[in-house]
Protein backbone atom coordinates (compact mmCIF):
# COMPACT_ATOMS: atom_id res chain seq x y z
CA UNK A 1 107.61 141.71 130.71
CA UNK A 2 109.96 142.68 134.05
CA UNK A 3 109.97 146.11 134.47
CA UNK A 4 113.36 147.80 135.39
CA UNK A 5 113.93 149.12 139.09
CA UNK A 6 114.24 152.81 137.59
CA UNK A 7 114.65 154.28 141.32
CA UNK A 8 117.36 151.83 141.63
CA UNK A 9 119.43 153.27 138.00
CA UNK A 10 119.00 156.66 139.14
CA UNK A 11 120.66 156.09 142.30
CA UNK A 12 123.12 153.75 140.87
CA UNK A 13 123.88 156.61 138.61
CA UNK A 14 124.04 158.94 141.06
CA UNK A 15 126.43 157.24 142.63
CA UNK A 16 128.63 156.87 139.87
CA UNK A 17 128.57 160.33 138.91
CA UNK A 18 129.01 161.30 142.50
CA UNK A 19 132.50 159.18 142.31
CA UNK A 20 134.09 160.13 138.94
CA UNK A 21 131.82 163.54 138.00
CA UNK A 22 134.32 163.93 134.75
CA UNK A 23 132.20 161.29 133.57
CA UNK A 24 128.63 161.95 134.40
CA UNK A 25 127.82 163.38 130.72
CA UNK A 26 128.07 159.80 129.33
CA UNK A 27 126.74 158.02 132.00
CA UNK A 28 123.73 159.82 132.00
CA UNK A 29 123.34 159.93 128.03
CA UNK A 30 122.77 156.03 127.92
CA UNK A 31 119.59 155.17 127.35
CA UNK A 32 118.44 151.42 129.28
CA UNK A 33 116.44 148.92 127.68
CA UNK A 34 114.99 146.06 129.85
CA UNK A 35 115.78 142.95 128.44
CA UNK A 36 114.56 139.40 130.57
CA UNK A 37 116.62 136.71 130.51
CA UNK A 38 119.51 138.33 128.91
CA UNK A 39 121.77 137.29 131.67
CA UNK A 40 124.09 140.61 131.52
CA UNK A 41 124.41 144.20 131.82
CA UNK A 42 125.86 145.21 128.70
CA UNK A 43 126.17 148.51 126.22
CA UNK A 44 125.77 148.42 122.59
CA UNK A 45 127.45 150.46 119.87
CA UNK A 46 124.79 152.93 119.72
CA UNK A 47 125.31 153.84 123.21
CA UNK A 48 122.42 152.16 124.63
CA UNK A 49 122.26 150.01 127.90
CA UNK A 50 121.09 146.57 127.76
CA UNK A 51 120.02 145.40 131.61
CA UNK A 52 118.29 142.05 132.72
CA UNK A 53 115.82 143.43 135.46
CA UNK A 54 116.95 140.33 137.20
CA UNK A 55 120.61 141.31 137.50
CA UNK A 56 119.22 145.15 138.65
CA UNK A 57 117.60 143.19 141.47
CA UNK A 58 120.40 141.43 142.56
CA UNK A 59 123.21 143.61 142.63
CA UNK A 60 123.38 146.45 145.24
CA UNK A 61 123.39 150.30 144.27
CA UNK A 62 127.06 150.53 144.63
CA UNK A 63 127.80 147.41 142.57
CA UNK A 64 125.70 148.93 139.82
CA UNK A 65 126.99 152.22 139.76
CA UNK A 66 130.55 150.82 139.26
CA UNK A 67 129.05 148.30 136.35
CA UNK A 68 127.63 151.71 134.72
CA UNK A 69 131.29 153.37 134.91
CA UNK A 70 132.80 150.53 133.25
CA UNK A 71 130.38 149.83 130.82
CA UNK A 72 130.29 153.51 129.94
CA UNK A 73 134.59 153.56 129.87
CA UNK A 74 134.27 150.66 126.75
CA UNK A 75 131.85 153.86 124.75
CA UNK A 76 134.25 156.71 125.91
CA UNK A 77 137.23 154.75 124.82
CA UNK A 78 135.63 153.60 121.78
CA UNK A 79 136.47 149.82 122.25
CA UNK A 80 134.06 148.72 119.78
CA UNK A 81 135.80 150.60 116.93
CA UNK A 82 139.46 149.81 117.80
CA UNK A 83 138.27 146.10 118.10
CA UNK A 84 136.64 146.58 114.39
CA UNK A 85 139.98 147.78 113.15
CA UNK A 86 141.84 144.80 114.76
CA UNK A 87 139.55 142.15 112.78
CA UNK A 88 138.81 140.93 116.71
CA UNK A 89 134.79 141.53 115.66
CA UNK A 90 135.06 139.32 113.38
CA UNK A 91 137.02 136.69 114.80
CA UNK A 92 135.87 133.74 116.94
CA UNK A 93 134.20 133.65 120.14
CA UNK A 94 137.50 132.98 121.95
CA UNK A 95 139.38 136.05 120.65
CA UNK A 96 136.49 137.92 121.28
CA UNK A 97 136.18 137.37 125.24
CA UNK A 98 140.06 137.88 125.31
CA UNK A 99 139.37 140.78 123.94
CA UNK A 100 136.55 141.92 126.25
CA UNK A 101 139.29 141.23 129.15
CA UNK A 102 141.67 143.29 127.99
CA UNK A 103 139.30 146.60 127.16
CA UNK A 104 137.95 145.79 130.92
CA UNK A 105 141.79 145.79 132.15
CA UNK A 106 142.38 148.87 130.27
CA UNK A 107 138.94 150.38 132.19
CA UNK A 108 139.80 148.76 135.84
CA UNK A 109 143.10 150.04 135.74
CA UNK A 110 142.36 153.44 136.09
CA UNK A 111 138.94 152.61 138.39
CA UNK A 112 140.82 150.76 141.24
CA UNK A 113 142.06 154.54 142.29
CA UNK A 114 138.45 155.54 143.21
CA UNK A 115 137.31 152.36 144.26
CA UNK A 116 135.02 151.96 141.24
CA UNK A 117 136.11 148.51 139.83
CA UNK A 118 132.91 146.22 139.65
CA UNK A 119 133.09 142.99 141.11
CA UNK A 120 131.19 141.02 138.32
CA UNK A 121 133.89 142.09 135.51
CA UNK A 122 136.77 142.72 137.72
CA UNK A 123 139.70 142.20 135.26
CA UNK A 124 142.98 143.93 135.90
CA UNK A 125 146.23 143.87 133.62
CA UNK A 126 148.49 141.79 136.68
CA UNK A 127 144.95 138.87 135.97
CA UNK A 128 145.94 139.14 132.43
CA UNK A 129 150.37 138.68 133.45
CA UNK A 130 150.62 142.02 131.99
CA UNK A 131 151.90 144.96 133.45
CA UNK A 132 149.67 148.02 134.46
CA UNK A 133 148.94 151.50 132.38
CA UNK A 134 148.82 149.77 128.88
CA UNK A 135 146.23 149.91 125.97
CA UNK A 136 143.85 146.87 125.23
CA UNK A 137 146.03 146.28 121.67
CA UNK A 138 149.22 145.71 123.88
CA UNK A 139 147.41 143.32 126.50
CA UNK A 140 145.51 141.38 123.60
CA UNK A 141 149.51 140.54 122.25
CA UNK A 142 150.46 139.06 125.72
CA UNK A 143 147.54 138.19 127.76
CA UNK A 144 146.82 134.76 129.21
CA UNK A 145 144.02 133.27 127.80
CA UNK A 146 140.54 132.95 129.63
CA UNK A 147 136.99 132.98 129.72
CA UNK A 148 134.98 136.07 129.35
CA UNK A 149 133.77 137.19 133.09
CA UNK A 150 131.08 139.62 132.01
CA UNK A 151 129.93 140.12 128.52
CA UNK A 152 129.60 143.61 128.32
CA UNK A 153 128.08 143.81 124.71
CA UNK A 154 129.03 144.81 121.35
CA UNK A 155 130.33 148.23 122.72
CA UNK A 156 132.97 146.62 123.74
CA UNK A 157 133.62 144.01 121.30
CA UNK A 158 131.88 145.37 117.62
CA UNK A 159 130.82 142.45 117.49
CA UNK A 160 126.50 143.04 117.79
CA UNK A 161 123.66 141.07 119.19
CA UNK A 162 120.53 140.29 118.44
CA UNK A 163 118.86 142.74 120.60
CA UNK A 164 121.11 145.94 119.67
CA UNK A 165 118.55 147.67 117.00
CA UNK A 166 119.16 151.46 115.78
CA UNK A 167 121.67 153.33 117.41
CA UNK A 168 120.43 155.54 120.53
CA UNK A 169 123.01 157.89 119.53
CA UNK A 170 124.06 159.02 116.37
CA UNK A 171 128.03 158.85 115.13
CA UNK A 172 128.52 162.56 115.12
CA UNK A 173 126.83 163.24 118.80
CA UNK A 174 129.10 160.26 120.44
CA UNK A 175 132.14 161.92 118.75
CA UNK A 176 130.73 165.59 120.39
CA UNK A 177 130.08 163.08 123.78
CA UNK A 178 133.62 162.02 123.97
CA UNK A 179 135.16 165.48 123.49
CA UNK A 180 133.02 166.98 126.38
CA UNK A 181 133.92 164.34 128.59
CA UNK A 182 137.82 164.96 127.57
CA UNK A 183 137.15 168.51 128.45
CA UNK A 184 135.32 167.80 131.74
CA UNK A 185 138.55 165.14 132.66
CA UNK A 186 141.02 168.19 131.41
CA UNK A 187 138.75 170.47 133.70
CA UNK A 188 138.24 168.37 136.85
CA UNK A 189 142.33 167.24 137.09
CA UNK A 190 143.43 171.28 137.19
CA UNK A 191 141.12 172.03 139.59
CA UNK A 192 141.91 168.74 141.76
CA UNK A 193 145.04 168.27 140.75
CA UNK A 194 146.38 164.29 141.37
CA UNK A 195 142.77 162.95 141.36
CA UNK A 196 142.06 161.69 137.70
CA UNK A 197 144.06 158.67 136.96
CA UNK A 198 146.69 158.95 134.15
CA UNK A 199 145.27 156.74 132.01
CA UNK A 200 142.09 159.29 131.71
CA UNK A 201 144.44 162.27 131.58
CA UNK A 202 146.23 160.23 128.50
CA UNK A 203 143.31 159.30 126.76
CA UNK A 204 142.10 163.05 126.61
CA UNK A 205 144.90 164.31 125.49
CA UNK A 206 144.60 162.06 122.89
CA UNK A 207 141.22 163.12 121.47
CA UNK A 208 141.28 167.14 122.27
CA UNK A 209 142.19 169.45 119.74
CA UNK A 210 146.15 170.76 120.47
CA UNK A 211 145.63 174.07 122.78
CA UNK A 212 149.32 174.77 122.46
CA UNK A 213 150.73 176.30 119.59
CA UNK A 214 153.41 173.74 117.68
CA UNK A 215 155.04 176.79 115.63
CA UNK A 216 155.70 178.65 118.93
CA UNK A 217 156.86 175.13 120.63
CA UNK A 218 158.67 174.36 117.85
CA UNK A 219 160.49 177.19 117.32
CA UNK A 220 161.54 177.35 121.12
CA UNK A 221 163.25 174.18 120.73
CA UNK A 222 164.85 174.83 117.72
CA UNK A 223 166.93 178.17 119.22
CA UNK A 224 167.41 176.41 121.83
CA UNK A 225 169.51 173.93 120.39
CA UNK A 226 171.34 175.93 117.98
CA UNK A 227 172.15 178.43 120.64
CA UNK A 228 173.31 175.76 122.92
CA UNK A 229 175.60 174.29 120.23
CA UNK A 230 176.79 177.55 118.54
CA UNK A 231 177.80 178.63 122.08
CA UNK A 232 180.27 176.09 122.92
CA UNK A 233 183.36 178.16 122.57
CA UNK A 234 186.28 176.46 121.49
CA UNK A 235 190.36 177.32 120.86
CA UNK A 236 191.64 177.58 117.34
CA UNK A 237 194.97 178.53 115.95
CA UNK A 238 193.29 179.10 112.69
CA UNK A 239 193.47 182.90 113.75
CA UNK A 240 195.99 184.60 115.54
CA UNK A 241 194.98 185.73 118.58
CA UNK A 242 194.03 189.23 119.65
CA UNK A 243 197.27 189.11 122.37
CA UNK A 244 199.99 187.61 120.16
CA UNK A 245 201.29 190.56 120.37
CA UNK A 246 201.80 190.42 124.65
CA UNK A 247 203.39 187.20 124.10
CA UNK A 248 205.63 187.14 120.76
CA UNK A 249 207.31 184.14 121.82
CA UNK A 250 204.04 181.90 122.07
CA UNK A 251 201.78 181.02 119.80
CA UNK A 252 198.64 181.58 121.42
CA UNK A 253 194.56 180.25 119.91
CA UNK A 254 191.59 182.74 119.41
CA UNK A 255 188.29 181.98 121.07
CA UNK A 256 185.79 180.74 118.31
CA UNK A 257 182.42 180.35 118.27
CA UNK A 258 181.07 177.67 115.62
CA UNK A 259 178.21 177.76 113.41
CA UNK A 260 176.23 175.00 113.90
CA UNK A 261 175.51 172.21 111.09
CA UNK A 262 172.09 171.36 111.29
CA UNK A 263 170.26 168.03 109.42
CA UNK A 264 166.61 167.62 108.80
CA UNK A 265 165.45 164.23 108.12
CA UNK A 266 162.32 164.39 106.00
CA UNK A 267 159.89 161.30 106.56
CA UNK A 268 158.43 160.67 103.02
CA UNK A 269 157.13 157.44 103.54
CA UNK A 270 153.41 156.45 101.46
CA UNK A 271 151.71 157.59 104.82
CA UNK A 272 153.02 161.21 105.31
CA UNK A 273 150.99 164.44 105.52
CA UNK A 274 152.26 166.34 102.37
CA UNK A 275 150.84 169.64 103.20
CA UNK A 276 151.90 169.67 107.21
CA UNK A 277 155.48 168.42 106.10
CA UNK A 278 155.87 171.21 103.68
CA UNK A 279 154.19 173.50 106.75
CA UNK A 280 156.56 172.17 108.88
CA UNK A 281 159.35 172.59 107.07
CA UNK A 282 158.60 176.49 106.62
CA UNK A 283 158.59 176.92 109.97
CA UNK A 284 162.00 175.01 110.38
CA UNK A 285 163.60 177.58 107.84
CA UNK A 286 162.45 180.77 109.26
CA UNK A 287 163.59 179.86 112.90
CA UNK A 288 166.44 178.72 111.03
CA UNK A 289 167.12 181.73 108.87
CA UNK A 290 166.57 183.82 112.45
CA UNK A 291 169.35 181.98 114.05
CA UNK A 292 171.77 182.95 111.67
CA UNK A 293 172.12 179.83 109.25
CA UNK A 294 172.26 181.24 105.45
CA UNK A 295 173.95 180.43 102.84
CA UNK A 296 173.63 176.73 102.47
CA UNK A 297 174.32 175.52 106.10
CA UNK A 298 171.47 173.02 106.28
CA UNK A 299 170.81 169.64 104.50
CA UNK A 300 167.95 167.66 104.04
CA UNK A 301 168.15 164.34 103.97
CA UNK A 302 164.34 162.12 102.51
CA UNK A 303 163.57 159.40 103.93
CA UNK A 304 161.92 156.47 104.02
CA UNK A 305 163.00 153.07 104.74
CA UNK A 306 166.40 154.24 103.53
CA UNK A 307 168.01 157.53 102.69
CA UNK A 308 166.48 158.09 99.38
CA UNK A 309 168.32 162.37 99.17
CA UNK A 310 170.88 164.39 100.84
CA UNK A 311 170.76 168.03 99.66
CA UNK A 312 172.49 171.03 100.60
CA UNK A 313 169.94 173.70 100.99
CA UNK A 314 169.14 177.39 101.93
CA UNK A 315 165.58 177.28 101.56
CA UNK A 316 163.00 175.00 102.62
CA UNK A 317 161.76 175.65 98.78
CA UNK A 318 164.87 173.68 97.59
CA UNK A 319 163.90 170.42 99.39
CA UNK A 320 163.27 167.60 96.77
CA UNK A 321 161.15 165.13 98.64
CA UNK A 322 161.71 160.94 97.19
CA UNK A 323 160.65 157.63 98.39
CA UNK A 324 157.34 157.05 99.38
CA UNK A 325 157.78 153.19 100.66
CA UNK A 326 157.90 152.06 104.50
CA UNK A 327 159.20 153.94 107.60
CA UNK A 328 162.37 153.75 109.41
CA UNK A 329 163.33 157.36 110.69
CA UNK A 330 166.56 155.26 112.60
CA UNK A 331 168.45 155.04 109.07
CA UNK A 332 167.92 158.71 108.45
CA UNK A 333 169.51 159.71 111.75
CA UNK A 334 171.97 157.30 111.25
CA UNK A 335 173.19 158.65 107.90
CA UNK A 336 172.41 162.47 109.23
CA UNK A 337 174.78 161.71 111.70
CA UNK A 338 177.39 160.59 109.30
CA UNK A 339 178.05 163.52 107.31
CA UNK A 340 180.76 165.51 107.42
CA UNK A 341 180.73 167.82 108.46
CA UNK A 342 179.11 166.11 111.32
CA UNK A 343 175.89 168.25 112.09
CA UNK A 344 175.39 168.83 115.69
CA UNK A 345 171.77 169.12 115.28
CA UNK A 346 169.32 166.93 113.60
CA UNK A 347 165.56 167.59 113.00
CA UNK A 348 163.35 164.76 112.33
CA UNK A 349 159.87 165.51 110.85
CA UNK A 350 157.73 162.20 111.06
CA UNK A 351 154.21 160.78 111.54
CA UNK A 352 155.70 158.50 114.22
CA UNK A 353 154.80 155.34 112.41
CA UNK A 354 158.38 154.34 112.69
CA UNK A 355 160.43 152.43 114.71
CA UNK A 356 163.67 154.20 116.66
CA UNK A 357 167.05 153.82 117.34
CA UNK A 358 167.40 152.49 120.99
CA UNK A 359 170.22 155.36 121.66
CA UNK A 360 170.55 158.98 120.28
CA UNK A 361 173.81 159.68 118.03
CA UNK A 362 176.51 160.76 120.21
CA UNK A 363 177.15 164.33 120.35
CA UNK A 364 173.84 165.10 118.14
CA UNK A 365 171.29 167.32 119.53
CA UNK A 366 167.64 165.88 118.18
CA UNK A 367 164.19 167.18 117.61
CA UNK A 368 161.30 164.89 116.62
CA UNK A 369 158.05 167.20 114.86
CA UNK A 370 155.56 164.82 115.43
CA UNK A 371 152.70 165.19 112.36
CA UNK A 372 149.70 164.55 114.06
CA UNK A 373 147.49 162.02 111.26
CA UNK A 374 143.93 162.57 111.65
CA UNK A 375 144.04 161.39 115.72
CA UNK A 376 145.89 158.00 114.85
CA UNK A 377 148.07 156.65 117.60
CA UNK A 378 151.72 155.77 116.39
CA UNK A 379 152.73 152.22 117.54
CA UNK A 380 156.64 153.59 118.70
CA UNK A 381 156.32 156.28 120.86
CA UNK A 382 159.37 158.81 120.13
CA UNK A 383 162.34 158.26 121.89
CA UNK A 384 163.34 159.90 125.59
CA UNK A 385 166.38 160.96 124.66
CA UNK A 386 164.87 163.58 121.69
CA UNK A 387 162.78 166.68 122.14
CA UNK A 388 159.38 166.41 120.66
CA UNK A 389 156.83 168.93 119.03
CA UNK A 390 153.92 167.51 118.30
CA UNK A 391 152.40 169.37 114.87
CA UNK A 392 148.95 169.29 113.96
CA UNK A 393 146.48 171.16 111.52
């Protein structure tokens, strides 16, 4: 049997790490297995490398270093998994090399900043007539079809091979792998700031544990809006004025300063955190109950795929949540921003699995809480136009 060049790996590795050092952890924690005639340079779901010495021999250090990267990028990104979940695994061979081109776009993307996109699977969203800094889901919808250009293994497709065996690595080590390279990205961008592509930056964001405290967050924005409605003095001749009597021939307003009407729209669709919602909407109520707004000044409206309650309430202990069907958080808004009295600010508490209105409600201050859902990725992202607080366990 061909023996592997192992001088070769270790500087290809080297190099690699040398390049993007955020990553070294998981390029170095990939085992190789030499495998003649294989015709690739591939990774498995277990984590381990699959190399054809042959291959080794032919490409230059540099060459394989990059391969390593990308190969390791389908593992840290957990292609193999998402493709799993979007039946691609066990699709046909065709769907499953589009696939493959799209996770490798995804990779490249961020790799053509450091120079580290190999040559033998050199994809890139534009090859695909997609454009740049999108997931492999959103390319797989649009992309051209094509033939594979490097089959880099079932860690990139699920979909396994002969040779893959027992796992190198077990389930709950890859999960502690990919949160110490998130940390090592987080690490190495705020000490270099502007040298780890977005598209890293995003993805550990994404994984890592919140370090910012949503009540805290939340309750900033929250003030912020009431105060910023509640100050907008206004003229009334509901009241005389305080210098009628300077001017008995005019009628003259009073300053006023209104208390705002504030909406929360209640996401109680089948797919909805119970315990964060009701969490959430504590914390709503006491920054609430700070600002001033007693006595029945706030309504909650549930929600699913249509307004299901409206209640006037004074405690977040009143709220009667209904429905329980789909998602559409653009019909709540919608019929927040009907009542009358017209609220000026609208809270919408949501898992994000919804779609949105393409404008905000005119003259409506809103704030999306965001329930995080065990680390799953909504498919709308909230809207511009809102302030969101992303709320997690």
């Amino acid at each position: 049997m061909a023996a592997l060049d192992q001088p070769k790996l270790a500087a290809a590795r080297l190099w690699a790490t040398a390049r993007l050092p955020y990553l070294a952890s998981a390029v170095f924690a990939c085992p190789i297995r030499a495998e003649p005639g294989l015709g690739t340079i591939s990774v498995d779901r277990g984590w381990r490398l699959h190399a054809d010495p042959a291959l080794v021999e032919a490409l230059e250090v540099e060459q394989l270093g990059r391969l390593l990267v990308h190969l390791c990028g389908h593992l840290i990104r957990d292609h193999a998994d998402r493709a799993v979940r979007l039946g691609v695994a066990a699709a046909g061979e065709g769907r499953r090399a589009r696939w493959n081109r799209c996770a490798d776009a995804e990779i490249n993307d961020d790799l053509t900043v450091s120079g580290c996109v190999p040559d033998v699977a050199p994809d890139l969203p534009g090859d695909l007539g997609c454009d740049d800094g999108k997931l492999a889901e959103r390319y797989l919808e649009h992309a051209s079809d094509g033939p594979r250009r490097w089959d880099c293994g079932s860690g990139a497709d699920g979909c396994e091979r002969p040779g893959d065996g027992l796992p190198a690595i077990g389930p709950g080590q890859r999960e502690l792998l990919r949160l110490g390279v998130a940390a090592e990205i987080q690490r190495y961008a705020a000490q270099h700031p502007g040298t780890v592509p977005g598209g890293w930056l995003r993805w550990a964001e994404s994984v890592l544990p919140s370090r910012i405290d949503w009540r805290r967050v939340l309750a900033a924005e929250v003030r912020s809006a009431v105060a910023a409605v509640s100050g907008m003095v206004d003229y009334s001749y509901r009241r005389p004025s305080r210098r009628a009597h300077a001017s008995p021939d005019v009628v003259l307003p009073t300053l006023q300063r209104p208390v705002p009407e504030v909406a929360i729209v209640c996401d109680t669709s089948g797919s909805m955190h119970d315990r964060l919602l009701a969490r959430a909407l504590a914390e709503v109520e006491g920054v609430l109950t700070k600002a001033g707004l007693r006595g029945g000044q706030v309504r909650v409206l549930a929600v699913d795929t249509a307004v299901q309650a409206a209640k006037r309430v004074s405690r977040a202990s009143q709220v009667t949540l209904a429905g329980g069907g789909g998602t559409d958080m653009g019909a709540g808004i919608e019929a927040a921003a009907a009542l009358r009295p017209r609220p000026r600010v609208v809270i919408v508490l949501t898992d994000g699995f919804t779609p949105w209105p393409a404008r905000p409600p005119r003259g409506v201050r809103v704030i999306v809480g965001l329930l995080a859902q065990g680390g799953l990725v909504p498919m709308w992202e909230p809207p511009r136009w809102a302030r969101t607080v992303t709320i997690d366990e």
